[in-house]
N, C-alpha and C. Protein backbone atom coordinates (compact mmCIF):
# COMPACT_ATOMS: atom_id res chain seq x y z
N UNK A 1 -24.85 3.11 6.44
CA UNK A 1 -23.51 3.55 6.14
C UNK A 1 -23.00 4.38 7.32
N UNK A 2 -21.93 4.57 7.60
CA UNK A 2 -21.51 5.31 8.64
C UNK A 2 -20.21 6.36 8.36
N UNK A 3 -20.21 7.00 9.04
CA UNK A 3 -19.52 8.57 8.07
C UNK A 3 -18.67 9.18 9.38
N UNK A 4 -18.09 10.07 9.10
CA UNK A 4 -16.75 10.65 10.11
C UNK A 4 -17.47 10.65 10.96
N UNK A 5 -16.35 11.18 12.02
CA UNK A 5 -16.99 11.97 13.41
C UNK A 5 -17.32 13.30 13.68
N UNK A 6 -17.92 13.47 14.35
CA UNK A 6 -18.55 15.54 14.22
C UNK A 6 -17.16 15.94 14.61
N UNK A 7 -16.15 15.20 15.37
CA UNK A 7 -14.89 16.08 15.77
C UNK A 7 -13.80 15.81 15.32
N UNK A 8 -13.78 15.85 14.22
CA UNK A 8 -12.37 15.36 13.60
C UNK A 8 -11.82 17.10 12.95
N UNK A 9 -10.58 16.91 13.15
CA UNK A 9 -9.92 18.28 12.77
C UNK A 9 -9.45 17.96 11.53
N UNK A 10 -8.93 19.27 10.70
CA UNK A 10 -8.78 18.50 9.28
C UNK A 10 -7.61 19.78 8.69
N UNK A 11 -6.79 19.34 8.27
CA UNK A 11 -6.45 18.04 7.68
C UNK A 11 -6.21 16.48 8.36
N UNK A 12 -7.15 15.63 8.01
CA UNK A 12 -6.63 14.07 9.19
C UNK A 12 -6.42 13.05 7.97
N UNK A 13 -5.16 12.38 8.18
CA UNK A 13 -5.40 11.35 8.08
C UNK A 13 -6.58 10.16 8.63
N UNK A 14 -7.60 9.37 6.97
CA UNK A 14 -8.52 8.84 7.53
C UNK A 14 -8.95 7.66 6.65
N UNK A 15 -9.05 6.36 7.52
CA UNK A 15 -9.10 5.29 6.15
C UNK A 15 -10.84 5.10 6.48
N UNK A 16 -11.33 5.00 5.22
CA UNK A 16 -12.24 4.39 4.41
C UNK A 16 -12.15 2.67 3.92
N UNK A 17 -13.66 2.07 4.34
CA UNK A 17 -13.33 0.26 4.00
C UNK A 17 -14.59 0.61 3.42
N UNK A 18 -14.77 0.17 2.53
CA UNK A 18 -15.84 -0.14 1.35
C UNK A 18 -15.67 -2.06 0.84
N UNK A 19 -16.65 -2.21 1.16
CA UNK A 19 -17.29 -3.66 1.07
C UNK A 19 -18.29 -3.82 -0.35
N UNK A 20 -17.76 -4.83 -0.74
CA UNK A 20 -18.52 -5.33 -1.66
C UNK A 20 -17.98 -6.69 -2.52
N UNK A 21 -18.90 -6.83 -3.84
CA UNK A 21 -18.85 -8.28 -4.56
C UNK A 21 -17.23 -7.95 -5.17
N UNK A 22 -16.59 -9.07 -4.73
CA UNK A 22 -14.91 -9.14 -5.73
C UNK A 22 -14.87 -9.27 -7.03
N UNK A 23 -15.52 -7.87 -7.81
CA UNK A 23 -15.47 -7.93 -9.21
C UNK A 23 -14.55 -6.85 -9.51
N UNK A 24 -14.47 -7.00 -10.87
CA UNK A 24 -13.45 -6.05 -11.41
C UNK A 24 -14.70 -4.45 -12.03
N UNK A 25 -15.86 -4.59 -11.72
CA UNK A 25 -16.89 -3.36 -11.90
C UNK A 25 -16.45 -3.11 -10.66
N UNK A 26 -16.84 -3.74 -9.31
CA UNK A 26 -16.75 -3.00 -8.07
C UNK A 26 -15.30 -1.98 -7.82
N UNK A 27 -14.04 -2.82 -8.08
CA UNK A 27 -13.38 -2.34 -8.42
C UNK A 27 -12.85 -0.72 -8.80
N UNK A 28 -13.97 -0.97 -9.93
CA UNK A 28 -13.51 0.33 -10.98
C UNK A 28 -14.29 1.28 -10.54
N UNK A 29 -15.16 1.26 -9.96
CA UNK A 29 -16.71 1.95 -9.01
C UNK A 29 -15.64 2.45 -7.90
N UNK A 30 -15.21 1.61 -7.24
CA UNK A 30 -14.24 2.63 -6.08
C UNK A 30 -13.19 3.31 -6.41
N UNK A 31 -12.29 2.99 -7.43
CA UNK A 31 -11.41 3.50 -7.89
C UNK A 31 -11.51 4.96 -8.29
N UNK A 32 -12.94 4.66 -9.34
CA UNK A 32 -13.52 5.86 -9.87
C UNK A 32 -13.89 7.26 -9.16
N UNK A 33 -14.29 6.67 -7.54
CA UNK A 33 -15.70 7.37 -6.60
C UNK A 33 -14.21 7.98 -5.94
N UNK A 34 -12.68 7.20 -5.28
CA UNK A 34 -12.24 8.26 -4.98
C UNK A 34 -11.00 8.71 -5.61
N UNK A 35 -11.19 8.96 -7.03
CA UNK A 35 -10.68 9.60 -7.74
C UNK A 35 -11.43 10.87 -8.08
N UNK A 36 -12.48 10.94 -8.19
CA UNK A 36 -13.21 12.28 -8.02
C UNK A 36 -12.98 13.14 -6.87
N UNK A 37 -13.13 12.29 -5.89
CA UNK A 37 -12.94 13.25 -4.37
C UNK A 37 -11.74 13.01 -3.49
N UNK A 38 -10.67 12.68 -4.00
CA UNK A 38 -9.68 12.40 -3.31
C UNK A 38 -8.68 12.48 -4.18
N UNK A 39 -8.19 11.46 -5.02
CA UNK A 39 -6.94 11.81 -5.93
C UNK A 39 -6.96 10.68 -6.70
N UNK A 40 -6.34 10.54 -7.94
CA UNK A 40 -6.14 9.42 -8.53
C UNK A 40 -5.76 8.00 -7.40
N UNK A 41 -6.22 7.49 -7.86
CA UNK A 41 -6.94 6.14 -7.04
C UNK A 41 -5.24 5.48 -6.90
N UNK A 42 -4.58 5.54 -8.09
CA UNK A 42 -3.03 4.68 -7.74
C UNK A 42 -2.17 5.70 -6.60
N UNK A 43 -2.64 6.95 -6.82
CA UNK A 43 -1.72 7.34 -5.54
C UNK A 43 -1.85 6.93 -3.91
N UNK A 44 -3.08 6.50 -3.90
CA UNK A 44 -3.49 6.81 -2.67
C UNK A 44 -3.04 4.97 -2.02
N UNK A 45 -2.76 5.05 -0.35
CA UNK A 45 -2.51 3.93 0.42
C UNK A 45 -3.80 3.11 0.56
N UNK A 46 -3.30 1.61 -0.08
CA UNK A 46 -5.33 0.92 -0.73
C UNK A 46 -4.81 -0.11 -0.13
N UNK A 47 -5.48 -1.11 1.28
CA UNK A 47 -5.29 -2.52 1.10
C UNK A 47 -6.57 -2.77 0.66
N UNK A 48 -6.23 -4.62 0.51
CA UNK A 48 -7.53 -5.40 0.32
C UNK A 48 -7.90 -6.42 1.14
N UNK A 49 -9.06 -7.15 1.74
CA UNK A 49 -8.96 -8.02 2.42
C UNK A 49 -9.83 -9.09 1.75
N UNK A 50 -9.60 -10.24 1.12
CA UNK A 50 -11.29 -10.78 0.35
C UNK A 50 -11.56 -11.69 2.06
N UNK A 51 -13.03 -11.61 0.86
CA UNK A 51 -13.75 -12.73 2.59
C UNK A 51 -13.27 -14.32 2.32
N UNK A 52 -13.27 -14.94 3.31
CA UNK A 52 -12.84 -16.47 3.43
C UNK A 52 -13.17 -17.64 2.38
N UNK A 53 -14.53 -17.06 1.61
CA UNK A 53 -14.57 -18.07 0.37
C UNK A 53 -14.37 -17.43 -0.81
N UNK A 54 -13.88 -15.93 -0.75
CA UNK A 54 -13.77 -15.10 -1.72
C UNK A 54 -14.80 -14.70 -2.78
N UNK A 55 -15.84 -14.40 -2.40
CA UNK A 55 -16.71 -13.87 -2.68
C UNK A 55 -17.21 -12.26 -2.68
N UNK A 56 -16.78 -11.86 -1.37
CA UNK A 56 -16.41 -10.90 -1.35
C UNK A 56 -15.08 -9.94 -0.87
N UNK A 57 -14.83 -8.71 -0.75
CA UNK A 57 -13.47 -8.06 -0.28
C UNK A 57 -14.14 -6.59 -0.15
N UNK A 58 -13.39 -6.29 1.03
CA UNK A 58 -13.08 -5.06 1.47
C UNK A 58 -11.86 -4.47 1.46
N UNK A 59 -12.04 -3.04 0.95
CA UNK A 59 -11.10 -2.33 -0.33
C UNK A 59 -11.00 -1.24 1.56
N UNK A 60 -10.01 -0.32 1.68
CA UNK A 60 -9.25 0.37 2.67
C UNK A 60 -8.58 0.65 1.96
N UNK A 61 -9.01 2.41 2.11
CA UNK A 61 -8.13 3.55 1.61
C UNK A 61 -7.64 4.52 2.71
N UNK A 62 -6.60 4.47 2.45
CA UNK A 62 -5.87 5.22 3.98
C UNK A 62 -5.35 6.91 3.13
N UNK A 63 -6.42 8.18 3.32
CA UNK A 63 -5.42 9.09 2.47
C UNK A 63 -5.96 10.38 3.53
N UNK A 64 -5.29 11.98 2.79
CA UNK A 64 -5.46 12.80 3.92
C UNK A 64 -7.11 13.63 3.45
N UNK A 65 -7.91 13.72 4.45
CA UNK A 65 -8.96 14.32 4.47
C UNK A 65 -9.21 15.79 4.41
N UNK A 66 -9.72 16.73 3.45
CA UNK A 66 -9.03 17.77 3.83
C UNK A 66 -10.42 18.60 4.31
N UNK A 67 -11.47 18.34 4.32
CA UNK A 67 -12.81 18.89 4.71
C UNK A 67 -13.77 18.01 5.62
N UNK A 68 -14.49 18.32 6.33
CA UNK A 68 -15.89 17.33 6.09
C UNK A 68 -16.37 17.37 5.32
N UNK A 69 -16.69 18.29 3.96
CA UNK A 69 -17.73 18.70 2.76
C UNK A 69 -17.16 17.26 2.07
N UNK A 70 -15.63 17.30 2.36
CA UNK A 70 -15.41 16.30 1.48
C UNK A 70 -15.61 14.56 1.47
N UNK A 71 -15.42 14.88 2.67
CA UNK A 71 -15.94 13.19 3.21
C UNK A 71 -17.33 12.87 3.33
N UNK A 72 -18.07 13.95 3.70
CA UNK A 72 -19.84 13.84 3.05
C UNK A 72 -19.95 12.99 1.87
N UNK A 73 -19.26 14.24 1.00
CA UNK A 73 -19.12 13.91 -0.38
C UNK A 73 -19.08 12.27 -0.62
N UNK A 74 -17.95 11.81 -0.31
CA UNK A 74 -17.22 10.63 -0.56
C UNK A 74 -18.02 9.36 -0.24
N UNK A 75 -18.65 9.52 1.41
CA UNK A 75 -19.47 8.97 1.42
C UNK A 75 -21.23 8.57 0.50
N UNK A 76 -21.66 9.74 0.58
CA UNK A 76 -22.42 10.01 -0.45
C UNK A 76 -22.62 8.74 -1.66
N UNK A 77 -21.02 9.81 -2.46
CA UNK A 77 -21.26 8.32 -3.25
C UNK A 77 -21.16 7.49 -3.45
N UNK A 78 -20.21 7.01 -2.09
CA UNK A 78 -20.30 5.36 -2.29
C UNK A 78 -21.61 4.55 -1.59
N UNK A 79 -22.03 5.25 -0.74
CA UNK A 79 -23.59 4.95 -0.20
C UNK A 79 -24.15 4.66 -1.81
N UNK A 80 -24.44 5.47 -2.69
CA UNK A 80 -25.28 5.44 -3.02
C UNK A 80 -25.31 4.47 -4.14
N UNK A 81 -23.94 3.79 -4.46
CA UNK A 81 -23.93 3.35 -5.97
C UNK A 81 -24.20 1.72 -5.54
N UNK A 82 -24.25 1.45 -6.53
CA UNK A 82 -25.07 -0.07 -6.44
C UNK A 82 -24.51 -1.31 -6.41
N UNK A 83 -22.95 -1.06 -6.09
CA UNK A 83 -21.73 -2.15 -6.39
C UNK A 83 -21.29 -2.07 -4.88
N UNK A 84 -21.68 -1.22 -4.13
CA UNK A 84 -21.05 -0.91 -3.06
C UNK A 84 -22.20 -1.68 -1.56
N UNK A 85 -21.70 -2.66 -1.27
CA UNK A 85 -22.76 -2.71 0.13
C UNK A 85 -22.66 -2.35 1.74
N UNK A 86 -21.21 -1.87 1.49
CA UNK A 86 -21.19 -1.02 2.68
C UNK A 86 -20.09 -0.41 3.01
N UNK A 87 -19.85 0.89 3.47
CA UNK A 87 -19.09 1.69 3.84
C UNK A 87 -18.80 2.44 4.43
N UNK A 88 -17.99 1.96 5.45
CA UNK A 88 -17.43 2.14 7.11
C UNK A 88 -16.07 3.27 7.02
């Protein structure tokens, strides 16, 4: 997984791509993960990209960062949950 930079000033604008299976669990797993540490999930700037046979999609959240504690955080748990296979 790969996580900010040691030099980012903050408050930054900073997008997050989380990869995984195009289900409606994965879905609700990201929605969920940055609604805890960021804000309700409909506020925030979300594209999607699915992969070419649509199998899978990468979810990009573009919102403002207001710590590193917090983007640890964020990372954290999307590292860690089991719907998630990667997050850049």
């Amino acid at each position: 997984m790969s996580g900010p930079s040691p030099t980012l000033q903050f408050p930054t604008e900073f997008p997050v791509k989380v990869m995984g299976l195009d289900s409606p669990d994965f879905h609700a797993a990201v929605a969920d993960i940055f609604t805890r540490h960021v804000a309700p999930f409909e506020s925030l700037a979300v594209s999607r990209q699915a992969s070419r046979k649509g199998r899978f999609i990468s979810v990009t959240v573009l919102f403002t960062a207001e710590s590193r504690a917090q983007l640890d955080a964020l990372y954290a748990d999307l590292s860690e949950h089991e719907l998630v296979l990667m997050a850049l």
